[in-house]
Protein backbone atom coordinates (compact mmCIF):
# COMPACT_ATOMS: atom_id res chain seq x y z
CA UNK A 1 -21.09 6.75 -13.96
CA UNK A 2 -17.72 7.84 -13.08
CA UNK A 3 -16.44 5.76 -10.39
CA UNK A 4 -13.14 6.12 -8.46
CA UNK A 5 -11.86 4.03 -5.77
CA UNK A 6 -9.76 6.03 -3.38
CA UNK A 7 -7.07 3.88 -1.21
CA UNK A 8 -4.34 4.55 1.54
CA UNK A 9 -3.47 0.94 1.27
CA UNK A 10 -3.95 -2.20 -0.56
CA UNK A 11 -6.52 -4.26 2.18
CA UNK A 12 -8.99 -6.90 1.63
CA UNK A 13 -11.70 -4.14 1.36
CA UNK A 14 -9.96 -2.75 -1.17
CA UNK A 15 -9.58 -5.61 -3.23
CA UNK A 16 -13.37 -6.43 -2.61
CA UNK A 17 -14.37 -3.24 -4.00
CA UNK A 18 -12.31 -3.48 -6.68
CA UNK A 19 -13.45 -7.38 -7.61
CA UNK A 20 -17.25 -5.65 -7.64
CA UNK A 21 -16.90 -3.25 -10.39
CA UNK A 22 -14.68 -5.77 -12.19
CA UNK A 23 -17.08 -8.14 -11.79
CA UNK A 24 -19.97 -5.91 -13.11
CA UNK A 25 -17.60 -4.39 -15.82
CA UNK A 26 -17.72 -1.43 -14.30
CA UNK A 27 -14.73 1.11 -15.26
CA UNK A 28 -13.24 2.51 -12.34
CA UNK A 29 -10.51 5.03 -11.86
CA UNK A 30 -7.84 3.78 -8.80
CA UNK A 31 -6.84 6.78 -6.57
CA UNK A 32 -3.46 6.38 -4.71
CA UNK A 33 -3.64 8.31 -2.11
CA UNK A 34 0.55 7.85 -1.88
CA UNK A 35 0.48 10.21 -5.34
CA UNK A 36 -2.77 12.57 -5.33
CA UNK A 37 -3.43 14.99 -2.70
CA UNK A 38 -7.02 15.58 -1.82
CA UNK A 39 -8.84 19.29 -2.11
CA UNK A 40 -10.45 20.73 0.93
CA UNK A 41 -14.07 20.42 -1.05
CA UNK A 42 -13.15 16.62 -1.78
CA UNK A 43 -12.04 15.65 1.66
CA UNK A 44 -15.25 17.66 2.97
CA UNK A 45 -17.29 15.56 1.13
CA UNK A 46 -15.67 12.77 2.27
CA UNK A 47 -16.32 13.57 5.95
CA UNK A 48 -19.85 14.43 5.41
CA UNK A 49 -20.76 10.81 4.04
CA UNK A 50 -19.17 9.44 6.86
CA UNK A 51 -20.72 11.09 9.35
CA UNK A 52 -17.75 13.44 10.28
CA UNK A 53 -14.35 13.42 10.01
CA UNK A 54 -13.66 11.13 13.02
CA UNK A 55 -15.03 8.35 10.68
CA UNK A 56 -12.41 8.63 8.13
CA UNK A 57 -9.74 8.03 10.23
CA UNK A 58 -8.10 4.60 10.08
CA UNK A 59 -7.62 4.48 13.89
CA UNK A 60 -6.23 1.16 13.77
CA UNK A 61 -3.52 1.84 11.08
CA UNK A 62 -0.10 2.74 11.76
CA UNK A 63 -0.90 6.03 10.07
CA UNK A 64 -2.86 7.80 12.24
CA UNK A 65 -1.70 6.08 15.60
CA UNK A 66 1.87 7.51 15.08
CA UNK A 67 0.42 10.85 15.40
CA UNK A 68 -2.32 12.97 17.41
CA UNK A 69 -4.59 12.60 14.80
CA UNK A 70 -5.91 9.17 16.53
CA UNK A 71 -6.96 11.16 19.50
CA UNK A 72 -8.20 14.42 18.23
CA UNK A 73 -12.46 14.53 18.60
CA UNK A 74 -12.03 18.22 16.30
CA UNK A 75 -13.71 18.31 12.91
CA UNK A 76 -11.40 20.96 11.69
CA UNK A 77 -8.08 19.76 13.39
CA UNK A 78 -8.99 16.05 12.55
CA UNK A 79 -9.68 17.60 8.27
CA UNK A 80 -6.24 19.81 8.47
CA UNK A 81 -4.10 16.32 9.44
CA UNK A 82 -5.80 14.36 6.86
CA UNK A 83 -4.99 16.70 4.35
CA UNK A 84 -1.31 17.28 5.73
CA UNK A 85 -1.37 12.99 5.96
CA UNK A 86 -4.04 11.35 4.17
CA UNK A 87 -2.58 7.69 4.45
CA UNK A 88 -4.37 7.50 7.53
CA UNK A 89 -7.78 8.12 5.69
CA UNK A 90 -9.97 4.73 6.12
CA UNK A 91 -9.71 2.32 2.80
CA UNK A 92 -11.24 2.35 0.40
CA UNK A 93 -13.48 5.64 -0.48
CA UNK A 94 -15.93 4.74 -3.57
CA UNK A 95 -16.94 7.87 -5.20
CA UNK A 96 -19.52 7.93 -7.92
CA UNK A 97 -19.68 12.11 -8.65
CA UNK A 98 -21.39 13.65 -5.27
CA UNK A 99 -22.09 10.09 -4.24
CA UNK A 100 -19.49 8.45 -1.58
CA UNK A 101 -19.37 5.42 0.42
CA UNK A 102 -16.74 4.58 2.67
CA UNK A 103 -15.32 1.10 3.19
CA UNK A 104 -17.04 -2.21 1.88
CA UNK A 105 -21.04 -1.29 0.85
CA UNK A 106 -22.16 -3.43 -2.16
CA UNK A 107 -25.96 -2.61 -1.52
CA UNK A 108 -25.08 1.39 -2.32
CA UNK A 109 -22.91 0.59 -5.23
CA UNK A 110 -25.78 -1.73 -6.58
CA UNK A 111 -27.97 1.10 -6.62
CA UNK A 112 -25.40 3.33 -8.37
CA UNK A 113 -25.61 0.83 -10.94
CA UNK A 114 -29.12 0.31 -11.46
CA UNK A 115 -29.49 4.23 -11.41
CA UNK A 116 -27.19 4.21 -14.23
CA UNK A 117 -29.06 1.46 -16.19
């Protein structure tokens, strides 16, 4: 299991992600999205277990309302800002390999777990 907790910001989502593979004494790798720029194939994936690239975008951050992005309805337009900007990318992204959940869901990450077991 190879877990990695991708964040634009610190949030209480964040943190509750982080307190349930803590918890669990589960490693997990912290991805700062400040510092490490996302692939095309990574962001990709990304969109596709959120059910498009309109749900990755943190519409109610400062981020993504200071430009068009917040507006755009454009797969590909809304995929070529995030990777140009991805602060405005919803927090946090769990990734465990192909596996990827976006925000707060303990009932996936469970699963992971047991999986792993």
């Amino acid at each position: 299991m190879n877990i990695q907790i991708y964040l634009a910001k610190k949030n209480p989502d964040v943190l509750k992600a982080e307190r349930f593979f803590k918890e669990r004494r589960v490693p997990y790798q912290l991805v700062d999205l400040k510092k490490h720029k996302l692939g095309q194939k990574e962001l990709a994936l990304f969109a596709k277990a959120a059910g498009g690239a309109m749900a990755l975008v943190d519409r109610n951050g400062m981020k993504a309302r200071e430009r068009p992005l917040a507006h755009m309805h454009s797969e590909s337009l809304i995929l070529s800002e995030l990777m140009l900007d991805p602060l405005a990318l919803v927090s946090p992204i769990i990734r465990n390999g192909n596996q990827v959940t976006i925000g707060v869901d303990e009932t996936t990450w469970q699963m992971w777990l047991n999986e792993g077991k």
